[in-house]
Protein backbone atom coordinates (compact mmCIF):
# COMPACT_ATOMS: atom_id res chain seq x y z
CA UNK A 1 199.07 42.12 83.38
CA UNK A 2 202.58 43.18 83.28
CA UNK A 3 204.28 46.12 81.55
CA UNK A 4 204.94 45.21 77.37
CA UNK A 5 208.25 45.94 76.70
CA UNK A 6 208.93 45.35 73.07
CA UNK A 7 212.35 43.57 72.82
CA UNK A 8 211.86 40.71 70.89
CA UNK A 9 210.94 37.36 72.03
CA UNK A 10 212.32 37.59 75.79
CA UNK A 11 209.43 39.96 76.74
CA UNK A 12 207.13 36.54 75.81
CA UNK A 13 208.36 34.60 78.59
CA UNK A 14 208.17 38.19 80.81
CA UNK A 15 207.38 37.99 84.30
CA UNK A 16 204.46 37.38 86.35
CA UNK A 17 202.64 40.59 87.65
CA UNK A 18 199.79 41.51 89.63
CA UNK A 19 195.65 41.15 88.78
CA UNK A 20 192.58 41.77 90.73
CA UNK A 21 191.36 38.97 93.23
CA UNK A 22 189.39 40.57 95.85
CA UNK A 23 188.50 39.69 99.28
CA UNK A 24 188.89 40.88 103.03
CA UNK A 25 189.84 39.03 106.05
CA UNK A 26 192.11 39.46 109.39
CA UNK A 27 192.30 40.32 112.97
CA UNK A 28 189.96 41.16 115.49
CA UNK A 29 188.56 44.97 115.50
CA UNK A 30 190.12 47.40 118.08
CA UNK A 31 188.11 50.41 118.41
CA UNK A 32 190.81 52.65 119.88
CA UNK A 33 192.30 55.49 117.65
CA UNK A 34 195.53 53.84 115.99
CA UNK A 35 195.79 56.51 113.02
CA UNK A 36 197.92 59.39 114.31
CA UNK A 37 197.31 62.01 111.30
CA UNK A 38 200.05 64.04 111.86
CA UNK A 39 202.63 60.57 111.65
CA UNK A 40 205.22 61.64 108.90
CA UNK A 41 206.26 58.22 109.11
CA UNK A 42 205.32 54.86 109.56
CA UNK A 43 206.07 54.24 113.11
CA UNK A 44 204.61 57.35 113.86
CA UNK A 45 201.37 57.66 111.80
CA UNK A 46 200.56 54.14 112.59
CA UNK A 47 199.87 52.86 116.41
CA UNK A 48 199.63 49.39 117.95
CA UNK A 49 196.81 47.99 119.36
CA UNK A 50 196.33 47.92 123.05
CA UNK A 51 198.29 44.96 124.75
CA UNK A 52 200.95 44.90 121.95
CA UNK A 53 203.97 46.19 121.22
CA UNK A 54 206.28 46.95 118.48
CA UNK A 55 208.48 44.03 117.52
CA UNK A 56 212.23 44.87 118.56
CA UNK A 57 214.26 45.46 115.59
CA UNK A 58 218.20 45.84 114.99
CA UNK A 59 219.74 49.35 114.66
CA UNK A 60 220.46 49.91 110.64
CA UNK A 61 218.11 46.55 109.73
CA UNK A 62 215.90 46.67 107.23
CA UNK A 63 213.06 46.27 109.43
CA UNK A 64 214.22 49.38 111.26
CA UNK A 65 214.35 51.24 107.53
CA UNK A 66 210.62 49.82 106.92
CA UNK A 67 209.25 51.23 110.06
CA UNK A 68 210.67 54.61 109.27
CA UNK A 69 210.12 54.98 105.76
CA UNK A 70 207.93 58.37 105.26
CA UNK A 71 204.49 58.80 104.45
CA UNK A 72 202.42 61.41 102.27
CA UNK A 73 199.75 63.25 103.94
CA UNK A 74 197.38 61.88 106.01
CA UNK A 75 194.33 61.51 103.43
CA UNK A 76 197.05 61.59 100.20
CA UNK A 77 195.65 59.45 97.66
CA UNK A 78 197.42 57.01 95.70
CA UNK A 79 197.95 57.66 91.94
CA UNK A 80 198.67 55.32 89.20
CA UNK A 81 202.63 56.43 87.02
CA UNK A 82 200.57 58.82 84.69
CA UNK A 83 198.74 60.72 87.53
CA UNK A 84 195.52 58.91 87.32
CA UNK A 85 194.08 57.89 90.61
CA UNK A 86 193.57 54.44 91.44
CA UNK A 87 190.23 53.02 91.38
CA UNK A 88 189.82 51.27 94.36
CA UNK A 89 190.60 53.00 97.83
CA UNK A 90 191.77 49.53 99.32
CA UNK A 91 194.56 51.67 101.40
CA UNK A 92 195.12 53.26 105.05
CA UNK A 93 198.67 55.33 103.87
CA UNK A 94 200.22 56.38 100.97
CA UNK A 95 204.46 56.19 100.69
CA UNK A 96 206.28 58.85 100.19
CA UNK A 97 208.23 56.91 97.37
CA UNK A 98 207.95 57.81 93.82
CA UNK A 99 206.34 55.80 91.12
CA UNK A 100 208.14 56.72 88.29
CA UNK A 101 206.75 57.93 84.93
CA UNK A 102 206.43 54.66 83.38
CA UNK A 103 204.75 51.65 83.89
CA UNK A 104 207.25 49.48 85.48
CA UNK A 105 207.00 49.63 89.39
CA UNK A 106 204.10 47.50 89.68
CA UNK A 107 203.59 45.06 92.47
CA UNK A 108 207.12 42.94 92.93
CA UNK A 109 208.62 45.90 91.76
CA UNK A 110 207.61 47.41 94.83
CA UNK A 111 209.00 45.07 96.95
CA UNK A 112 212.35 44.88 95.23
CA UNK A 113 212.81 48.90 95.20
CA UNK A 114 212.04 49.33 98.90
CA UNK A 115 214.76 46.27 99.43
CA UNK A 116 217.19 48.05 96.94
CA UNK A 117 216.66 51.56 98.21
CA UNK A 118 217.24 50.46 101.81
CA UNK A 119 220.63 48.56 100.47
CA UNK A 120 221.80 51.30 98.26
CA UNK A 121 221.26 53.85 101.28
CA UNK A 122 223.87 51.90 103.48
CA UNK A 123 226.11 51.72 100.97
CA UNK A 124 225.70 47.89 100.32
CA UNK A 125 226.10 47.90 97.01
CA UNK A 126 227.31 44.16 96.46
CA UNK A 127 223.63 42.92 97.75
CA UNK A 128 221.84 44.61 95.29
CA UNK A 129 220.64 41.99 92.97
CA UNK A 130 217.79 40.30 90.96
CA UNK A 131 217.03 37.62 88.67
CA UNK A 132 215.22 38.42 85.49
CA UNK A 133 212.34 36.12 84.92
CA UNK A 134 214.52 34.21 82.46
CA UNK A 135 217.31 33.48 85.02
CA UNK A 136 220.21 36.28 84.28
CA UNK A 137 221.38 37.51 87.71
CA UNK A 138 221.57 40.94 87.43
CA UNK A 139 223.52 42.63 89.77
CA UNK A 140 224.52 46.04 90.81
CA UNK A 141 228.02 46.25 91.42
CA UNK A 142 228.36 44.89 87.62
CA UNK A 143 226.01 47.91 86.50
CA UNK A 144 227.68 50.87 88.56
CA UNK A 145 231.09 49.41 86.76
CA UNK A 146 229.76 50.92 83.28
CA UNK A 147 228.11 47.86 82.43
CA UNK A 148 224.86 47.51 80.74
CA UNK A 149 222.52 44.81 79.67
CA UNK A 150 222.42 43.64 75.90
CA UNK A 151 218.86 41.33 75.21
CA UNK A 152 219.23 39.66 71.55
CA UNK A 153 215.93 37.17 71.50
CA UNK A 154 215.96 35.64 74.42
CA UNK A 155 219.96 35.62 75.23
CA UNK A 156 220.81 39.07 77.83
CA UNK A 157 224.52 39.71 78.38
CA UNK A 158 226.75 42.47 79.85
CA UNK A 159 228.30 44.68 77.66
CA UNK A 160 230.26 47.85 78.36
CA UNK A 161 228.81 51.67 77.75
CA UNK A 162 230.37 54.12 80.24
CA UNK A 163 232.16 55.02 83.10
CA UNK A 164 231.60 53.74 86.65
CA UNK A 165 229.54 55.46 89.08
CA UNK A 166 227.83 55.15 92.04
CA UNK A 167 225.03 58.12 91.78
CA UNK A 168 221.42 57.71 91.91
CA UNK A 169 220.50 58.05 88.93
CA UNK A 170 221.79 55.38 87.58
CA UNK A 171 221.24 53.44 90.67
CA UNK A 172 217.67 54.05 89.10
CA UNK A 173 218.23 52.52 85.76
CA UNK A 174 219.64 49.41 86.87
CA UNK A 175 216.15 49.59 88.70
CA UNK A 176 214.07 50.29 86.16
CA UNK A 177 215.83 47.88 84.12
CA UNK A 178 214.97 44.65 86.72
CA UNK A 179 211.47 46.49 86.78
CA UNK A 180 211.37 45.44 82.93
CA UNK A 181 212.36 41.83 83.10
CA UNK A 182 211.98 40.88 86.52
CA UNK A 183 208.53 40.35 89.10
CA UNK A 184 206.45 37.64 90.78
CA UNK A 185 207.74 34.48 88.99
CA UNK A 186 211.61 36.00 89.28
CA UNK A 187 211.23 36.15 93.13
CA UNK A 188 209.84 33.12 93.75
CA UNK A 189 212.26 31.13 92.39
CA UNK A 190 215.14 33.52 94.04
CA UNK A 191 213.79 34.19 97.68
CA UNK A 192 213.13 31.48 100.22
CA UNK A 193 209.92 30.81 101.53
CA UNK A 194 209.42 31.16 105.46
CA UNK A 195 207.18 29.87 108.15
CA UNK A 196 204.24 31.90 109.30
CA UNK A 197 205.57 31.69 112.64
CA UNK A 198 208.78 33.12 111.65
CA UNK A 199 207.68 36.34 110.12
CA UNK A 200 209.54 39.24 110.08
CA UNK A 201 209.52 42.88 108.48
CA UNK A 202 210.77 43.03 105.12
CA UNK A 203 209.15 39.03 104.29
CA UNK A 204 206.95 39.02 101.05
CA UNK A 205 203.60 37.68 100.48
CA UNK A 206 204.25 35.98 96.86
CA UNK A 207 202.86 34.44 94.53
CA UNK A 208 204.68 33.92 91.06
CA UNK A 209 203.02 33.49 88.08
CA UNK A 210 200.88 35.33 85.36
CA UNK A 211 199.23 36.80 87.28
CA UNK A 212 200.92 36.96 90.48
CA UNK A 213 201.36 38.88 92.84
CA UNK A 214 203.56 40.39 95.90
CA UNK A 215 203.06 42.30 99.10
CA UNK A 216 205.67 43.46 101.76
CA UNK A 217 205.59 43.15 105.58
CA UNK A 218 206.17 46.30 106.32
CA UNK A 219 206.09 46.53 110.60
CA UNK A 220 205.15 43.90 113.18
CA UNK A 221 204.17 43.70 116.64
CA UNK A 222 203.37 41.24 119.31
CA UNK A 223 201.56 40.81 122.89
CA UNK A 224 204.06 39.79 125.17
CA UNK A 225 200.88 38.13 126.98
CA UNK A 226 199.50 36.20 124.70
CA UNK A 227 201.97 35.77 121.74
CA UNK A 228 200.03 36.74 118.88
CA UNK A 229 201.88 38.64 116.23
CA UNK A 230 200.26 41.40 114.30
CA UNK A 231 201.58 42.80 110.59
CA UNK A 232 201.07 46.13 108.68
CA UNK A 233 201.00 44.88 104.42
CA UNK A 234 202.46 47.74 101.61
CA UNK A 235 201.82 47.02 97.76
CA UNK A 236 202.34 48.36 94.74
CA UNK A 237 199.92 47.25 92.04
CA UNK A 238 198.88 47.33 88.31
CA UNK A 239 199.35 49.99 86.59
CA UNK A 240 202.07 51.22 88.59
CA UNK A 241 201.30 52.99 91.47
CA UNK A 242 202.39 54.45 94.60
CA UNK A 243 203.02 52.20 97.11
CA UNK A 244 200.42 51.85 100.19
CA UNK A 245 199.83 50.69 103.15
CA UNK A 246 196.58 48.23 102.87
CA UNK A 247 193.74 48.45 104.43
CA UNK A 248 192.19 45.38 107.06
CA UNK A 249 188.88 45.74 106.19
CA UNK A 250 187.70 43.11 108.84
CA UNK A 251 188.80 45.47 111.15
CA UNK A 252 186.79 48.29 109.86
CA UNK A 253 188.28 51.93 109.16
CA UNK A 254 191.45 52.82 111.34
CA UNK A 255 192.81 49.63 111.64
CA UNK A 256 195.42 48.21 108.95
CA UNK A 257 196.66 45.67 111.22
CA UNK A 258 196.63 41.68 110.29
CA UNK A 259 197.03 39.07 112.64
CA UNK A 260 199.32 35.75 111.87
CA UNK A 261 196.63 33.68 113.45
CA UNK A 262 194.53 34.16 110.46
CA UNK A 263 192.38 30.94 110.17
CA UNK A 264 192.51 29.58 105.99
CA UNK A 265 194.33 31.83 103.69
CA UNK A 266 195.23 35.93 104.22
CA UNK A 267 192.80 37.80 102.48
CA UNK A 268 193.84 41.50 101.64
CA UNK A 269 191.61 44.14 99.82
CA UNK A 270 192.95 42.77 96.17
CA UNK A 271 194.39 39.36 96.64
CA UNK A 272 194.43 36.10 98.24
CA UNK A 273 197.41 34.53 100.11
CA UNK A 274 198.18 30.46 101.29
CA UNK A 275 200.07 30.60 104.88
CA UNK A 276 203.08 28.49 102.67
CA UNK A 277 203.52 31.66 100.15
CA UNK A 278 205.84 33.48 102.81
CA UNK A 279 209.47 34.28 101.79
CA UNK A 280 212.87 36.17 102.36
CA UNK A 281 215.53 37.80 101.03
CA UNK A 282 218.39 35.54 101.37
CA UNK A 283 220.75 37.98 101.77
């Protein structure tokens, strides 16, 4: 169930979205207090188990950006794009990110506008860019030039309306513009997909197609005894919604963490993942 936008016959062959597939599995339960309520963000809302610790991560990295990106309120809810709360409480956090007032930033929206944001903030500009279901690359740096997108059937093309400039707000056009005629199916084909054992912040839990659906590794940590790595999961969903932090439910209330030694596939509150549906941003 993805967003209609009514441009002719491109919005046919639109992307691949997110749909309700609902199941529970993960690590073992740790009874110790892990949810700091007063945690503004997610490194500090969020503890570690005993006998791990956080994964390091690289000063300016993306992982580093994930780890610090804020939180609502402990409690906060998460409400769909026109203020209606979502149905199922499937969530231990709530990010501090805005949804929009449309229905675009659905679930590999999510993904791509916490990857965006994080590349826009350090002034990478030349990275930003996504594929639109049909193939166009569309890229940033061609957008902040003036440039807009043109769809006629099913051909898209650049075509010049303005002046350059680098401000958000039209930072969040171009976004809401790949929200439109990118998702699941886009990023499949563009990212590259990743062995469990090399998981690291910022990877995606994907599967393209209609329905799909996408969820971002959003923290990680490790015993230094034993090896075992552990994950925190964010989604967005359908309709559009704030973005979240999932809940384990295996674990019980208190604990969002997964394990990568998950036996079969990764079950989360509203999907089901394969250990081979792991990928990365290639650059």
């Amino acid at each position: 169930m993805k967003k209609w936008i009514a441009m002719t016959a491109l919005s046919a062959m639109l992307l691949s979205s997110c749909s309700a597939a609902d199941a529970v599995s993960g690590t073992k339960s740790h009874k110790q207090q892990l949810i700091h309520a007063e945690g503004a963000n997610v490194i500090d809302r969020i503890a570690v188990p005993k006998g791990y610790e956080r994964v390091p991560v690289e000063d300016g990295s993306y992982e580093l950006y994930l780890r610090n990106l804020p939180l609502k309120p402990h409690g906060s809810k998460v409400h769909l794009f026109n203020g209606d709360l979502k149905a199922k409480e499937v969530y231990e956090a709530v990010l501090d990110v805005d949804v929009g007032e449309r229905d675009l930033q659905q679930c590999a929206d999510a993904v791509m506008r916490l990857r965006a944001e994080y590349l826009y903030g350090s002034g990478n500009y030349d990275k930003i860019h996504f594929n639109f279901t049909n193939g166009f690359r569309t890229d940033y740096a061609t957008w902040r030039k003036g440039n807009r997108i043109e769809v006629s059937g099913n051909k898209v093309s650049w075509a010049k309306r303005g002046a350059a400039s680098n401000s958000y707000e039209v930072f969040r056009s171009y976004l809401n513009m790949v929200f439109a005629y990118a998702g699941t199916l886009s990023l499949s084909k563009e990212m590259k997909q990743v062995p469990l054992s090399e998981m690291q912040a910022g990877d995606v839990f994907l599967e393209g197609g209609t329905p799909g659906h996408a969820i971002v590794v959003l923290d990680m940590a490790e015993n230094p005894k034993t090896g075992e790595k552990l994950f925190l999961l964010a989604q967005g969903y359908t309709p559009a919604q704030d973005i979240h932090i999932l809940e384990n439910g295996a674990n019980g209330e208190g604990n969002p963490w997964y394990s990568t030694s998950f036996e079969g596939k990764l079950s989360t509150p509203e999907w089901t993942f394969t250990r081979e549906q792991l990928y990365r941003f290639t650059d």
